[in-house]
PDB file of N, CA and C in Angstrom:
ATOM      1  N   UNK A   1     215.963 119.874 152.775  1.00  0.00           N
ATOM      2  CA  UNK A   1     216.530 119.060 151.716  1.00  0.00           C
ATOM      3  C   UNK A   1     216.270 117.584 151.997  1.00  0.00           C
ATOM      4  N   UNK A   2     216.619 116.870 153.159  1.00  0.00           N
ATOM      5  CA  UNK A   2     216.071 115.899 153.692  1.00  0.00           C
ATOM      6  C   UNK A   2     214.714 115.042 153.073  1.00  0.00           C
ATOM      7  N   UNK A   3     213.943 116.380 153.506  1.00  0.00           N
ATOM      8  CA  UNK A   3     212.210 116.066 152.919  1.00  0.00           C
ATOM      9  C   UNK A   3     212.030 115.734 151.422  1.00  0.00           C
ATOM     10  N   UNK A   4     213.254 116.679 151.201  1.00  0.00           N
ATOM     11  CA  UNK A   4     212.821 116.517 149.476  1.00  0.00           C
ATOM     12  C   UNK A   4     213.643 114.763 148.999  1.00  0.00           C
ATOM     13  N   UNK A   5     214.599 114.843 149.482  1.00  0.00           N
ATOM     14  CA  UNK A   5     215.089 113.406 149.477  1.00  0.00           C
ATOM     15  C   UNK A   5     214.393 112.560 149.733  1.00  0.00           C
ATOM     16  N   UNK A   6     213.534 112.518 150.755  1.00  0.00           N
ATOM     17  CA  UNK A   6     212.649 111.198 150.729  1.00  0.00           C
ATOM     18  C   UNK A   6     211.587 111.489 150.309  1.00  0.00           C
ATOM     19  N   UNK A   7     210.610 112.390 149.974  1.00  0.00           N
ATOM     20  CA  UNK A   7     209.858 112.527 148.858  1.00  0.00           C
ATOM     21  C   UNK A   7     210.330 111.946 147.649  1.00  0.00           C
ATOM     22  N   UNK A   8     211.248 112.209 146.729  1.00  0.00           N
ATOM     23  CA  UNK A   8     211.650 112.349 145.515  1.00  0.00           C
ATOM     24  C   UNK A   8     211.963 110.475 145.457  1.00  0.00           C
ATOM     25  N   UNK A   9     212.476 109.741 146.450  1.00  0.00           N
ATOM     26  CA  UNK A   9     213.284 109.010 146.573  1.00  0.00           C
ATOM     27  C   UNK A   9     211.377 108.144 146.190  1.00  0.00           C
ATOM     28  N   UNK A  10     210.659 108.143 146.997  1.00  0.00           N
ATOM     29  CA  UNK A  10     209.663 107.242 147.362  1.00  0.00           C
ATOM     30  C   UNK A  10     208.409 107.725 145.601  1.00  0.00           C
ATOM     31  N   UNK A  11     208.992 109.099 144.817  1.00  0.00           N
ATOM     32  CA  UNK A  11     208.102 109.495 144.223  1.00  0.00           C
ATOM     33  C   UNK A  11     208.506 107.819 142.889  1.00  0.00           C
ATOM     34  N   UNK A  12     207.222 108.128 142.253  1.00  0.00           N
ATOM     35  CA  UNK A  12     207.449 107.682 140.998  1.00  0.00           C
ATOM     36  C   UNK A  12     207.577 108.868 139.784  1.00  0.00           C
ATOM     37  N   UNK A  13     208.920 108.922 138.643  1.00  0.00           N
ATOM     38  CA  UNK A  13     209.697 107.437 138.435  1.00  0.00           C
ATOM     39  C   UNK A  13     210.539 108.149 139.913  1.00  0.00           C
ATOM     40  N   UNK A  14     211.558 106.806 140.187  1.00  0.00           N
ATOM     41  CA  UNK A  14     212.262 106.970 141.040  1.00  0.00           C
ATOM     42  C   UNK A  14     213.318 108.034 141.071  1.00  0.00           C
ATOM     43  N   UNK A  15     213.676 107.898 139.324  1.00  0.00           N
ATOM     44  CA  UNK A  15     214.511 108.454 138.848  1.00  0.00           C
ATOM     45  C   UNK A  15     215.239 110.407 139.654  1.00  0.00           C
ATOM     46  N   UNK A  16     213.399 110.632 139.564  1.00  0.00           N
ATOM     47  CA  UNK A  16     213.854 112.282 140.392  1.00  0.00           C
ATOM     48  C   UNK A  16     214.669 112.156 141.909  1.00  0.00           C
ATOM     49  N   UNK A  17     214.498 111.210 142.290  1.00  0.00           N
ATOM     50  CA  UNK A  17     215.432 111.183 143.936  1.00  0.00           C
ATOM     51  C   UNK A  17     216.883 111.291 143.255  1.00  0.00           C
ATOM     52  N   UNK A  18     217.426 110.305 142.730  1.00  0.00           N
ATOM     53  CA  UNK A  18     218.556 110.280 142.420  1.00  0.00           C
ATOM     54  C   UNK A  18     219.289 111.282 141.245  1.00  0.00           C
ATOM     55  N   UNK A  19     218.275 111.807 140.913  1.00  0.00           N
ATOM     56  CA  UNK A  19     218.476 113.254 140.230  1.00  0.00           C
ATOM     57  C   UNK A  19     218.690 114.224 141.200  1.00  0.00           C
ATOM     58  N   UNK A  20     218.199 114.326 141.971  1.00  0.00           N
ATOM     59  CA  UNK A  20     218.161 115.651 143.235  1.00  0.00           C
ATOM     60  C   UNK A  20     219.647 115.081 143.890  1.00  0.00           C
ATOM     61  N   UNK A  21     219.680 113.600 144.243  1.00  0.00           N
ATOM     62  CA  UNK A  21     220.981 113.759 144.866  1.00  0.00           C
ATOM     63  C   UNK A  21     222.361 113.888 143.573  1.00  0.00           C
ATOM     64  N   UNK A  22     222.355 113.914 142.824  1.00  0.00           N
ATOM     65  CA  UNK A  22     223.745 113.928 141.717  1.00  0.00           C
ATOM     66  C   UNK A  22     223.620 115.474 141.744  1.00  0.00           C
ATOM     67  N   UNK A  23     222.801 116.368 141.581  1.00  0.00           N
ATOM     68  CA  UNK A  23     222.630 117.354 141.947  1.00  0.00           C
ATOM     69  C   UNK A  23     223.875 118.239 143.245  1.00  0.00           C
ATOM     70  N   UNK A  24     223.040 117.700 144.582  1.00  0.00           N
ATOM     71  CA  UNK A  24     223.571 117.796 146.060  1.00  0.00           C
ATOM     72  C   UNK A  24     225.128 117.414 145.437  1.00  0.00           C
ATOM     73  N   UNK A  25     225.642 116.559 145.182  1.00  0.00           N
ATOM     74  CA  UNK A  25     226.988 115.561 145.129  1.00  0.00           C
ATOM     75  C   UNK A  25     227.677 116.934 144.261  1.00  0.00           C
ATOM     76  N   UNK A  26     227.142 116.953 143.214  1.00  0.00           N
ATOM     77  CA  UNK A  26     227.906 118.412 142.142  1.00  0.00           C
ATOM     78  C   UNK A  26     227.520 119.759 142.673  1.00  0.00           C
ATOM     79  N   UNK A  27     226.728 120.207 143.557  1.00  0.00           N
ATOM     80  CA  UNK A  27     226.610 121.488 143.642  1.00  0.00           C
ATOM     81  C   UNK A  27     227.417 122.008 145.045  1.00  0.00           C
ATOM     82  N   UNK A  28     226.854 120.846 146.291  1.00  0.00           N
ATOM     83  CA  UNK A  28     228.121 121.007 147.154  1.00  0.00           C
ATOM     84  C   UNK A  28     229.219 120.072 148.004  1.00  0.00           C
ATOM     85  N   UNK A  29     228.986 118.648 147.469  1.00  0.00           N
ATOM     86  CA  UNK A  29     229.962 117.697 147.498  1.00  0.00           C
ATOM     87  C   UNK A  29     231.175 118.036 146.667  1.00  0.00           C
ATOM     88  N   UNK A  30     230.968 118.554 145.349  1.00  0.00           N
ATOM     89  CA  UNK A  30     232.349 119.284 144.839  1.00  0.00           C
ATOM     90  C   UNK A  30     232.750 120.793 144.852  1.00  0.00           C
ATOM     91  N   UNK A  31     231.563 121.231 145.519  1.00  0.00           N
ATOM     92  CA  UNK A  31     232.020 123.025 145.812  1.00  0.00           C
ATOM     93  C   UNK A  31     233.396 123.318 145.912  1.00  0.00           C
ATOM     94  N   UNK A  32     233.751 123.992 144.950  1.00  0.00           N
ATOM     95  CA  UNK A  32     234.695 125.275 145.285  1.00  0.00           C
ATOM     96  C   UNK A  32     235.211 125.452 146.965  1.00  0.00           C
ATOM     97  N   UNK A  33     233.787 125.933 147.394  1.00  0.00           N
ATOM     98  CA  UNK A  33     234.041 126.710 148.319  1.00  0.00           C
ATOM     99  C   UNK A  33     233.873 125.624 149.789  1.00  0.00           C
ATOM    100  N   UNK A  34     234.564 125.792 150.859  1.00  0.00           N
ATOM    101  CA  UNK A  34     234.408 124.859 152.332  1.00  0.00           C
ATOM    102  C   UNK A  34     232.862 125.364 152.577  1.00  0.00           C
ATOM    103  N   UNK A  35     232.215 126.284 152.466  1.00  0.00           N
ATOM    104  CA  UNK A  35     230.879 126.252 153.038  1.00  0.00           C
ATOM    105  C   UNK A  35     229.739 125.475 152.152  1.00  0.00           C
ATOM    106  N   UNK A  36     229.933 125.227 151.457  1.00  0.00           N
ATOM    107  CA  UNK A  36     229.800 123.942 150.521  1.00  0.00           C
ATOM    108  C   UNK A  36     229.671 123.044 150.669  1.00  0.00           C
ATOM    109  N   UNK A  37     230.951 122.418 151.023  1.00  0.00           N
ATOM    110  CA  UNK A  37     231.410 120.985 151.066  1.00  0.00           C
ATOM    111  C   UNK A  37     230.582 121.028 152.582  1.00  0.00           C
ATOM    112  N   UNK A  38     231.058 121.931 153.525  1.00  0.00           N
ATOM    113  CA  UNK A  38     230.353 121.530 154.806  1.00  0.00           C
ATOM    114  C   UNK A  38     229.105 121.108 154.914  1.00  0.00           C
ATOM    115  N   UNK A  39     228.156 122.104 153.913  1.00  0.00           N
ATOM    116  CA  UNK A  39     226.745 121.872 153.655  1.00  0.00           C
ATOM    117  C   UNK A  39     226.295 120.579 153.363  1.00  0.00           C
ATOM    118  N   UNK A  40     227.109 120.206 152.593  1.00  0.00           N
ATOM    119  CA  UNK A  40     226.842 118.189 152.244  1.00  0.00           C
ATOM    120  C   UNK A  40     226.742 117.820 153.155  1.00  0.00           C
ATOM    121  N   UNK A  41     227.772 118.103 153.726  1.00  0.00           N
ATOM    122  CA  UNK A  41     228.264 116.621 155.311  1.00  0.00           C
ATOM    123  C   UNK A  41     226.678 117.358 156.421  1.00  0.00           C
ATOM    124  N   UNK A  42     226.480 118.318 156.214  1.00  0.00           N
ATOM    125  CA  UNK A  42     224.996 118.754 157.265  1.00  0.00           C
ATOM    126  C   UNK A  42     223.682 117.869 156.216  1.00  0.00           C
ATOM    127  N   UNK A  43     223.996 117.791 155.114  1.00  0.00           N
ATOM    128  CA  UNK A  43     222.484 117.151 154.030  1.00  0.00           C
ATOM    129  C   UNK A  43     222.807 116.045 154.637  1.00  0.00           C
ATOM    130  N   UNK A  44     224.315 115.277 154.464  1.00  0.00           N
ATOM    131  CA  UNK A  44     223.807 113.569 154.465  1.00  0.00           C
ATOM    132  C   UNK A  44     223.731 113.325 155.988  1.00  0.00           C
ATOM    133  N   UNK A  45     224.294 113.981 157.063  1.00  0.00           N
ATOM    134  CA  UNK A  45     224.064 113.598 158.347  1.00  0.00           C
ATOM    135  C   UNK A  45     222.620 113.808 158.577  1.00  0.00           C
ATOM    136  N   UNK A  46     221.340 114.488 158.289  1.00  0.00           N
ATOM    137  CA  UNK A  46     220.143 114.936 157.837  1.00  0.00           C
ATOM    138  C   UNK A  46     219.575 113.927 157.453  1.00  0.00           C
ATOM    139  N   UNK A  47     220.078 113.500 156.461  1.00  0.00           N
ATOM    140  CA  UNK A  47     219.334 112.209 155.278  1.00  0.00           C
ATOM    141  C   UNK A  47     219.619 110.431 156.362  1.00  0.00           C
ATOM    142  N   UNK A  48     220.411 111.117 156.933  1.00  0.00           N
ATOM    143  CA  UNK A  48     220.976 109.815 158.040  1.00  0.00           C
ATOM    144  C   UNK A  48     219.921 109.582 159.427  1.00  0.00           C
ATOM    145  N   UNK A  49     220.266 110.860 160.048  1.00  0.00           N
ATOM    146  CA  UNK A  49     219.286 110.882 161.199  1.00  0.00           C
ATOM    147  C   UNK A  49     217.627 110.593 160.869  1.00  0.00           C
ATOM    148  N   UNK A  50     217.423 111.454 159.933  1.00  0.00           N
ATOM    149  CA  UNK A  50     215.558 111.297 159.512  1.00  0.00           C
ATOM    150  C   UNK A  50     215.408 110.163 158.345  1.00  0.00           C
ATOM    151  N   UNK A  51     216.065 109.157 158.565  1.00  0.00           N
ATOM    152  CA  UNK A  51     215.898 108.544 157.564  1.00  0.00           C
ATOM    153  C   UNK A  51     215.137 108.565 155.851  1.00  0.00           C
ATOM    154  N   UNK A  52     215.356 109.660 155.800  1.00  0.00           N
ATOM    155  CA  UNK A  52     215.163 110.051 154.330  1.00  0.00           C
ATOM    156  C   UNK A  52     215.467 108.855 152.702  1.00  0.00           C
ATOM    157  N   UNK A  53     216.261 108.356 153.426  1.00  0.00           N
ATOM    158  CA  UNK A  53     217.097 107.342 151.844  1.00  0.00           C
ATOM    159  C   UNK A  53     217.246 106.218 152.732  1.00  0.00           C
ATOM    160  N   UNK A  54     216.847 105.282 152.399  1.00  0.00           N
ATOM    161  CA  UNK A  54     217.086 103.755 153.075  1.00  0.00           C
ATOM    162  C   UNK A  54     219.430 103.839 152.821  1.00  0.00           C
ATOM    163  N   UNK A  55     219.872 103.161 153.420  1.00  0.00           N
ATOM    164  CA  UNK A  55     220.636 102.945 154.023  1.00  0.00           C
ATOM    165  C   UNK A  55     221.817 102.727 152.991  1.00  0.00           C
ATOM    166  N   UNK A  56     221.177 101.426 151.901  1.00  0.00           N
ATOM    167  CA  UNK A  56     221.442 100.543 150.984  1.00  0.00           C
ATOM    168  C   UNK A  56     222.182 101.455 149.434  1.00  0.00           C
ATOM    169  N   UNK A  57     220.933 102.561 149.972  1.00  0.00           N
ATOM    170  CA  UNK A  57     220.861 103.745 148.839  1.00  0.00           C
ATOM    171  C   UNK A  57     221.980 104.932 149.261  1.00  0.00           C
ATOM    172  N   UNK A  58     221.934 105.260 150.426  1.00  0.00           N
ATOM    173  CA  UNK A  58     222.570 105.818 150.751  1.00  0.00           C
ATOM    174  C   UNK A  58     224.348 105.475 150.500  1.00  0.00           C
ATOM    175  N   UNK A  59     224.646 104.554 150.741  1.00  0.00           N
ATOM    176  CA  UNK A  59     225.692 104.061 150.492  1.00  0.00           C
ATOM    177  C   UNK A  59     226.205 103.802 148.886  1.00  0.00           C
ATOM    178  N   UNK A  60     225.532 104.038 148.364  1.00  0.00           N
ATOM    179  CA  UNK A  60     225.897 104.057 146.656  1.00  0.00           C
ATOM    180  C   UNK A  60     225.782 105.378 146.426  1.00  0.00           C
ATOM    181  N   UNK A  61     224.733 105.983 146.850  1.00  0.00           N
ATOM    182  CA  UNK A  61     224.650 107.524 146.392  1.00  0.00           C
ATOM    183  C   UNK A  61     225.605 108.396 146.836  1.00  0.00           C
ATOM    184  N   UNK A  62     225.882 108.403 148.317  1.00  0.00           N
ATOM    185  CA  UNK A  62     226.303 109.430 148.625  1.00  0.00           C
ATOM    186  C   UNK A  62     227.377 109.347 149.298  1.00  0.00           C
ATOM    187  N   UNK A  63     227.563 108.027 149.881  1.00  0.00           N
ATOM    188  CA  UNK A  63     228.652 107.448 151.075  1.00  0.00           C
ATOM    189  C   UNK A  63     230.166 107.510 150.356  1.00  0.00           C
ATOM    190  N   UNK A  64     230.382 107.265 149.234  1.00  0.00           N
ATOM    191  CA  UNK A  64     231.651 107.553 148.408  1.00  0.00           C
ATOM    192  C   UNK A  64     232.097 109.079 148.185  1.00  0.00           C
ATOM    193  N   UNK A  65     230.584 109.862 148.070  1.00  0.00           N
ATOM    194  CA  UNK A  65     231.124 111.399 147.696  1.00  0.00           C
ATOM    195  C   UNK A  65     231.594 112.030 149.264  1.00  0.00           C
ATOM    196  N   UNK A  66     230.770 111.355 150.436  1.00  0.00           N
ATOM    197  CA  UNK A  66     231.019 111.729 151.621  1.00  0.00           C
ATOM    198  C   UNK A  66     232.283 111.519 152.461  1.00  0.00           C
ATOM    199  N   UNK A  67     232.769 110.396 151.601  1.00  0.00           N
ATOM    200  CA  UNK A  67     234.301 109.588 152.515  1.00  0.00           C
ATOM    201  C   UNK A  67     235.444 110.651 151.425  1.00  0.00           C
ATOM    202  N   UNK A  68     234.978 111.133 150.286  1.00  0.00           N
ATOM    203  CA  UNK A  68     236.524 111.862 149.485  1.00  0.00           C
ATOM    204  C   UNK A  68     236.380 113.584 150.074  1.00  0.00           C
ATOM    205  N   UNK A  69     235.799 113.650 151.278  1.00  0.00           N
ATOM    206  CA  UNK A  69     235.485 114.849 152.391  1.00  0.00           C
ATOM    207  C   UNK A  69     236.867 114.405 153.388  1.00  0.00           C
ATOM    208  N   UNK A  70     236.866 113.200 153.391  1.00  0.00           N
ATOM    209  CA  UNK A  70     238.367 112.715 154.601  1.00  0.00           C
ATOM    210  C   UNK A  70     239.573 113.642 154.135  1.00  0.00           C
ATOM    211  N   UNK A  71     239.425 114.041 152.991  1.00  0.00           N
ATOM    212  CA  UNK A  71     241.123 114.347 153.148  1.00  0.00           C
ATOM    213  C   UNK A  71     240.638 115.954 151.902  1.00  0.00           C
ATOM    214  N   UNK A  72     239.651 116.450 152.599  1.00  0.00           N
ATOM    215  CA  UNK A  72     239.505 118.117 152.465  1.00  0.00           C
ATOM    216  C   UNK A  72     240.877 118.889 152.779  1.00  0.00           C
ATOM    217  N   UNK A  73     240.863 119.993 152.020  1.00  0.00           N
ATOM    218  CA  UNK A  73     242.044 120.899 152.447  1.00  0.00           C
ATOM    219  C   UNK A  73     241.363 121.686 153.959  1.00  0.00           C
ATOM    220  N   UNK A  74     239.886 121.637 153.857  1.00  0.00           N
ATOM    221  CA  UNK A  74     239.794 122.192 154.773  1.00  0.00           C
ATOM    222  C   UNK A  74     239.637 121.569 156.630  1.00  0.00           C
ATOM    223  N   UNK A  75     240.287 122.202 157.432  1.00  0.00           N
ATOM    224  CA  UNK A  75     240.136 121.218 158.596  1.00  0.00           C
ATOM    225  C   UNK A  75     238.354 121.298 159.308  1.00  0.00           C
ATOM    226  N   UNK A  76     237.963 122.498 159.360  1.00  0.00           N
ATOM    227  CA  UNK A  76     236.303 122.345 159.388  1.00  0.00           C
ATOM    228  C   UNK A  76     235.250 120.814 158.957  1.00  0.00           C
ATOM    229  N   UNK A  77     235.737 120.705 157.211  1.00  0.00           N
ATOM    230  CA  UNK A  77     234.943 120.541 156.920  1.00  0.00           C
ATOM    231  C   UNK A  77     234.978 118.592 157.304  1.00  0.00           C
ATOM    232  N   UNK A  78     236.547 118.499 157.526  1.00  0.00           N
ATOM    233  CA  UNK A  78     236.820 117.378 158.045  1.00  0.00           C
ATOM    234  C   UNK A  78     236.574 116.665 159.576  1.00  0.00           C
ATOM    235  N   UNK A  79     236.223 117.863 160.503  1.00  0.00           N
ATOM    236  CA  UNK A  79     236.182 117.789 161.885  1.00  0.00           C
ATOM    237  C   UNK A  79     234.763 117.592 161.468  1.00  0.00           C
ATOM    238  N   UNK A  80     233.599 118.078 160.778  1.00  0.00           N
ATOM    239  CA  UNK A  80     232.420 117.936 160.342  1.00  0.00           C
ATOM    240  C   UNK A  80     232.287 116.202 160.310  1.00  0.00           C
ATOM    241  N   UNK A  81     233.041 116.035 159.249  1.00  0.00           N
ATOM    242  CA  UNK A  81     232.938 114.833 158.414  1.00  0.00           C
ATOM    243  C   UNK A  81     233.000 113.880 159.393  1.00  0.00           C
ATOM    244  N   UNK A  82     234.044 113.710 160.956  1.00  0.00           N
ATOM    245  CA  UNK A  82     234.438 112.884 161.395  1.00  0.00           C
ATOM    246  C   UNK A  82     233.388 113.163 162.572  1.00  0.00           C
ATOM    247  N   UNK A  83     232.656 113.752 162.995  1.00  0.00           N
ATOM    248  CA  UNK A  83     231.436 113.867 163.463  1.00  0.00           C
ATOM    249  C   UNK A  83     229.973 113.008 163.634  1.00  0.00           C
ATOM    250  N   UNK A  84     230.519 113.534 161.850  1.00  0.00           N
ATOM    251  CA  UNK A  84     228.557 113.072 161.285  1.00  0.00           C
ATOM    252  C   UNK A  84     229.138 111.428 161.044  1.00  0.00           C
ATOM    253  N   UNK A  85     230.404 111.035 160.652  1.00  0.00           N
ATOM    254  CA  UNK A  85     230.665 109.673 161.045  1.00  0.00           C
ATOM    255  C   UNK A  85     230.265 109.149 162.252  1.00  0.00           C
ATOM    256  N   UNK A  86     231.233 109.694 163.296  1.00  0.00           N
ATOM    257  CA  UNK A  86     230.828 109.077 164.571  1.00  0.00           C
ATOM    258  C   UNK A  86     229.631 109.069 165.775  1.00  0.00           C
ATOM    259  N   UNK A  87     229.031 110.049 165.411  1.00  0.00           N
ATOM    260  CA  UNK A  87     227.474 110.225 166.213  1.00  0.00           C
ATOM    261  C   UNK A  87     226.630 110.163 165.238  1.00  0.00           C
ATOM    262  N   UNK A  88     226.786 109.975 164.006  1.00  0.00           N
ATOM    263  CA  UNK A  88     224.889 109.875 163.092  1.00  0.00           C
ATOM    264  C   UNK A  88     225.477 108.122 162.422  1.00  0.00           C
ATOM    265  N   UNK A  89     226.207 107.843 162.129  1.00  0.00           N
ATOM    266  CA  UNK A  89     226.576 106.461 161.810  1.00  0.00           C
ATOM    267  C   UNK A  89     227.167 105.462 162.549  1.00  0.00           C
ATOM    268  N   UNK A  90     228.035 105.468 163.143  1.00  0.00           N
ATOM    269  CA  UNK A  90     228.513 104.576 164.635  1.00  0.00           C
ATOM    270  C   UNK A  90     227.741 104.456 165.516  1.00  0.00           C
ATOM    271  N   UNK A  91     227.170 105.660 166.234  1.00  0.00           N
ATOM    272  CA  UNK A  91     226.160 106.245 167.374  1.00  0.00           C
ATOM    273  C   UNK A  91     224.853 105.163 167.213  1.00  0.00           C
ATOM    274  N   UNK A  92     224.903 105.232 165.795  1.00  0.00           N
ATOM    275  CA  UNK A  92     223.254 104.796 165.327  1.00  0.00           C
ATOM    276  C   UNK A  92     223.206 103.336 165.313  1.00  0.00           C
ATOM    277  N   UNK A  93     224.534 102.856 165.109  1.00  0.00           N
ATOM    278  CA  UNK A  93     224.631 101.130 164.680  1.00  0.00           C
ATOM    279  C   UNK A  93     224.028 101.211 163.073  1.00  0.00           C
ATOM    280  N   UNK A  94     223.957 101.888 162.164  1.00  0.00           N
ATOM    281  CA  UNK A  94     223.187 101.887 161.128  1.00  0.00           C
ATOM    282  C   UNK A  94     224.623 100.652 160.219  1.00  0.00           C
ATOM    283  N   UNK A  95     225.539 101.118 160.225  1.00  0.00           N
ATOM    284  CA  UNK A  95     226.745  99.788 159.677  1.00  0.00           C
ATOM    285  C   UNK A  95     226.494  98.846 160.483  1.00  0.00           C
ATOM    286  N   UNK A  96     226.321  98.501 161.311  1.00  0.00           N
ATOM    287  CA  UNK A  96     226.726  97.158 162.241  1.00  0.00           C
ATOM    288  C   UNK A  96     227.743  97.456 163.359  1.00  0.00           C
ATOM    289  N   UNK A  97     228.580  98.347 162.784  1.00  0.00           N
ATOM    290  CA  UNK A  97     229.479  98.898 163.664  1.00  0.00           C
ATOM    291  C   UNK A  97     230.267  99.193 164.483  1.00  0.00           C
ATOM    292  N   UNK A  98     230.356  98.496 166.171  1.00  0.00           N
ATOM    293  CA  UNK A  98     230.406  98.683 167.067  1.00  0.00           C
ATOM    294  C   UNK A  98     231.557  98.432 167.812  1.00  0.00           C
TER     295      UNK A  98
END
């Protein structure tokens, strides 16, 4: 998914990247189901590490659907969440961070 993110992101029109991610955001950023929601927090920690989506982008696209994961019913998907925070975004200095 990653790949396809920065493919899509770099394709012309631009438009298909940010189609694929509103996609990701509605299919398992709002899942029903915790294996779902978990699946996001594994795409954007993915899209984080391999730099797939510049940073800038990332933070409009996906960083809002990723922070309303803080207060999941599920505790998984939150121990996830506070993870891919602290070793793929802190870890990285990609905020400034430190």
């Amino acid at each position: 998914v990653g790949e396809m993110v920065k493919k899509l992101n770099t394709a012309t029109p631009p438009t298909f990247g940010v189609d694929l991610i509103h996609e990701l955001v509605e299919n398992f950023g709002r899942c029903p189901k915790w294996s779902g929601r978990q699946a996001f927090v594994f795409v954007c920690q993915t899209v984080i590490e391999d730099d797939c989506l510049p940073m800038d982008q990332f933070a409009v696209h996906l960083m809002p659907h990723l922070l309303t994961l803080a207060n999941d019913r599920v505790p998984n998907v939150r121990v996830l969440l506070a993870k891919t925070l602290r070793q793929t975004l802190l870890e990285k200095g990609t905020w400034g961070w430190r």
